[in-house]
C-alpha atoms as a PDB file:
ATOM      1  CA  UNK A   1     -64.871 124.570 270.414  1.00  0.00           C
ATOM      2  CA  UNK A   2     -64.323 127.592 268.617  1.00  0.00           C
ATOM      3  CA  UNK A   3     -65.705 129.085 265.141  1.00  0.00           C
ATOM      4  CA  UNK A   4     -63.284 127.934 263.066  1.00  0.00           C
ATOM      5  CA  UNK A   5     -62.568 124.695 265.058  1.00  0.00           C
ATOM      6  CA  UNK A   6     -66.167 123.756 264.274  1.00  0.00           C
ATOM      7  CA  UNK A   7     -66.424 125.057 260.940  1.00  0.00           C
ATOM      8  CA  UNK A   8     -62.966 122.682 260.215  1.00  0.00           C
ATOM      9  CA  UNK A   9     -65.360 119.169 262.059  1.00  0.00           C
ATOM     10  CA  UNK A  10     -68.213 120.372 259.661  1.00  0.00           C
ATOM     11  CA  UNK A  11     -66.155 120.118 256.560  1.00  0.00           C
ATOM     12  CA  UNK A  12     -64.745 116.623 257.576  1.00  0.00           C
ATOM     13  CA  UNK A  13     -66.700 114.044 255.685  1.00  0.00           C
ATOM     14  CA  UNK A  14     -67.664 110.874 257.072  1.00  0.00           C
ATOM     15  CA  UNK A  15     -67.940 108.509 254.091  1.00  0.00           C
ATOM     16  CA  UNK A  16     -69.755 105.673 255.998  1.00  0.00           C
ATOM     17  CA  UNK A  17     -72.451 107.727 257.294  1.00  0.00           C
ATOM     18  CA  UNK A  18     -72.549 109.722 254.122  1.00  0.00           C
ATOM     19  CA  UNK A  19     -73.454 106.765 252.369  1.00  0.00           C
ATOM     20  CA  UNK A  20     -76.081 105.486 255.288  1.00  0.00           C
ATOM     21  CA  UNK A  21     -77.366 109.196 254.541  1.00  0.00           C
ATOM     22  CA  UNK A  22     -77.923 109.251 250.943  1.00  0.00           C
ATOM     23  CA  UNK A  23     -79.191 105.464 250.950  1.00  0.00           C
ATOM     24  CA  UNK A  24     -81.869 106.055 253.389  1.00  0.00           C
ATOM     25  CA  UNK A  25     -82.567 109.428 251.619  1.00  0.00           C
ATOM     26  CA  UNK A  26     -83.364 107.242 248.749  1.00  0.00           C
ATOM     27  CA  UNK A  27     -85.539 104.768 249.793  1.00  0.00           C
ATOM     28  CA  UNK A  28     -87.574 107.146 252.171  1.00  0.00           C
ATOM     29  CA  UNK A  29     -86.247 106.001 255.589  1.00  0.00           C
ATOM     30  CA  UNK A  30     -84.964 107.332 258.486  1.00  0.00           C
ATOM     31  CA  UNK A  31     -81.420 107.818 259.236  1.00  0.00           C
ATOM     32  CA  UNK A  32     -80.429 107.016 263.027  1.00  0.00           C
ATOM     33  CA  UNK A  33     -79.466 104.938 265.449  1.00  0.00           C
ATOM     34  CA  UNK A  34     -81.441 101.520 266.606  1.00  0.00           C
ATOM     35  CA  UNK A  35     -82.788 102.838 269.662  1.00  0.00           C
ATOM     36  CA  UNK A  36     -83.753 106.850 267.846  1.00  0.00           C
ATOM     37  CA  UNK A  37     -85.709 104.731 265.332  1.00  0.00           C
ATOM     38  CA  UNK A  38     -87.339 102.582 267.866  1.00  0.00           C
ATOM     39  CA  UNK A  39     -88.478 106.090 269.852  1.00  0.00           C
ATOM     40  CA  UNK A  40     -89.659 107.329 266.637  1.00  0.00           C
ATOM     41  CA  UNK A  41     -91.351 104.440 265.512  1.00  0.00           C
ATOM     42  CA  UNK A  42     -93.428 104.177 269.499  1.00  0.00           C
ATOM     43  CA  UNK A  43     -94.234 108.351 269.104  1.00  0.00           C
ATOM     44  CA  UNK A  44     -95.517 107.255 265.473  1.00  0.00           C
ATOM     45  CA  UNK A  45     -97.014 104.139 266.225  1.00  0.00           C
ATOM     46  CA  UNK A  46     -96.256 102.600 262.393  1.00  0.00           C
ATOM     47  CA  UNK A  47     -92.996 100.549 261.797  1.00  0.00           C
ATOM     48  CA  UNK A  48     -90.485 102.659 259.631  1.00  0.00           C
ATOM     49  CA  UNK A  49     -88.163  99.470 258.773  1.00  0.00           C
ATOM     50  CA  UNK A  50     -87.841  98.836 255.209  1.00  0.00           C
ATOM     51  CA  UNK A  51     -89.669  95.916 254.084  1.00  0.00           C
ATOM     52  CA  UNK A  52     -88.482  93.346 251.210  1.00  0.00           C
ATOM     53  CA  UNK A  53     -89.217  94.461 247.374  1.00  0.00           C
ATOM     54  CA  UNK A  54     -92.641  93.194 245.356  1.00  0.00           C
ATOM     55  CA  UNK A  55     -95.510  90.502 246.717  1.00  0.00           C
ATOM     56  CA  UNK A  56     -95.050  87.972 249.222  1.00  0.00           C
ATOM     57  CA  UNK A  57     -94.813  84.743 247.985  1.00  0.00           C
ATOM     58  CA  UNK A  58     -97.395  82.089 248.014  1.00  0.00           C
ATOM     59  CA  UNK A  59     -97.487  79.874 251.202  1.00  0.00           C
ATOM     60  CA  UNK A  60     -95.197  82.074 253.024  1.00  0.00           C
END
Protein backbone atom coordinates (compact mmCIF):
# COMPACT_ATOMS: atom_id res chain seq x y z
CA UNK A 1 0.00 0.00 0.00
CA UNK A 2 1.22 3.19 -1.01
CA UNK A 3 1.11 6.88 0.60
CA UNK A 4 -1.74 8.00 -0.85
CA UNK A 5 -3.50 4.56 -0.99
CA UNK A 6 -3.29 4.62 2.80
CA UNK A 7 -3.90 8.11 3.39
CA UNK A 8 -7.39 7.45 1.05
CA UNK A 9 -8.28 3.92 3.91
CA UNK A 10 -7.52 6.52 6.73
CA UNK A 11 -10.07 8.99 5.58
CA UNK A 12 -12.78 6.23 5.09
CA UNK A 13 -15.02 6.32 8.09
CA UNK A 14 -16.41 3.39 9.62
CA UNK A 15 -19.67 4.54 11.24
CA UNK A 16 -20.22 1.34 13.35
CA UNK A 17 -16.96 1.36 14.96
CA UNK A 18 -17.00 5.10 15.16
CA UNK A 19 -19.86 4.89 17.26
CA UNK A 20 -18.38 1.71 19.44
CA UNK A 21 -15.41 4.37 19.69
CA UNK A 22 -17.01 7.37 20.99
CA UNK A 23 -19.47 5.23 23.29
CA UNK A 24 -16.77 3.49 25.06
CA UNK A 25 -14.80 6.82 25.10
CA UNK A 26 -17.67 7.97 27.13
CA UNK A 27 -18.25 5.69 29.65
CA UNK A 28 -14.43 5.00 30.31
CA UNK A 29 -14.06 1.55 28.66
CA UNK A 30 -12.02 -0.09 26.43
CA UNK A 31 -12.58 -0.37 22.83
CA UNK A 32 -11.62 -3.95 21.31
CA UNK A 33 -12.35 -7.10 20.50
CA UNK A 34 -13.68 -10.00 23.09
CA UNK A 35 -10.59 -11.83 23.27
CA UNK A 36 -8.05 -8.11 23.38
CA UNK A 37 -10.26 -7.24 26.38
CA UNK A 38 -10.02 -10.57 27.97
CA UNK A 39 -5.87 -10.28 27.55
CA UNK A 40 -6.11 -6.95 28.99
CA UNK A 41 -8.30 -7.66 31.67
CA UNK A 42 -5.70 -11.15 32.79
CA UNK A 43 -2.36 -8.51 32.39
CA UNK A 44 -4.60 -6.14 34.71
CA UNK A 45 -6.07 -8.52 36.86
CA UNK A 46 -9.51 -6.19 37.46
CA UNK A 47 -12.61 -6.77 35.18
CA UNK A 48 -13.01 -3.75 32.70
CA UNK A 49 -16.79 -4.77 31.68
CA UNK A 50 -19.22 -2.16 32.36
CA UNK A 51 -21.38 -2.89 35.17
CA UNK A 52 -25.29 -1.91 35.47
CA UNK A 53 -26.11 1.88 36.67
CA UNK A 54 -26.86 2.78 40.67
CA UNK A 55 -27.19 0.10 43.84
CA UNK A 56 -28.03 -3.38 43.61
CA UNK A 57 -31.26 -4.15 44.63
CA UNK A 58 -32.34 -5.71 47.81
CA UNK A 59 -32.40 -9.59 47.85
CA UNK A 60 -30.61 -9.83 44.66
Amino acid sequence: MDTEEWKQYLKEVDEEADKEVRLKTKRGLVAGTEAFIKKLEKRLKRSLKCLGHGRPKKGS
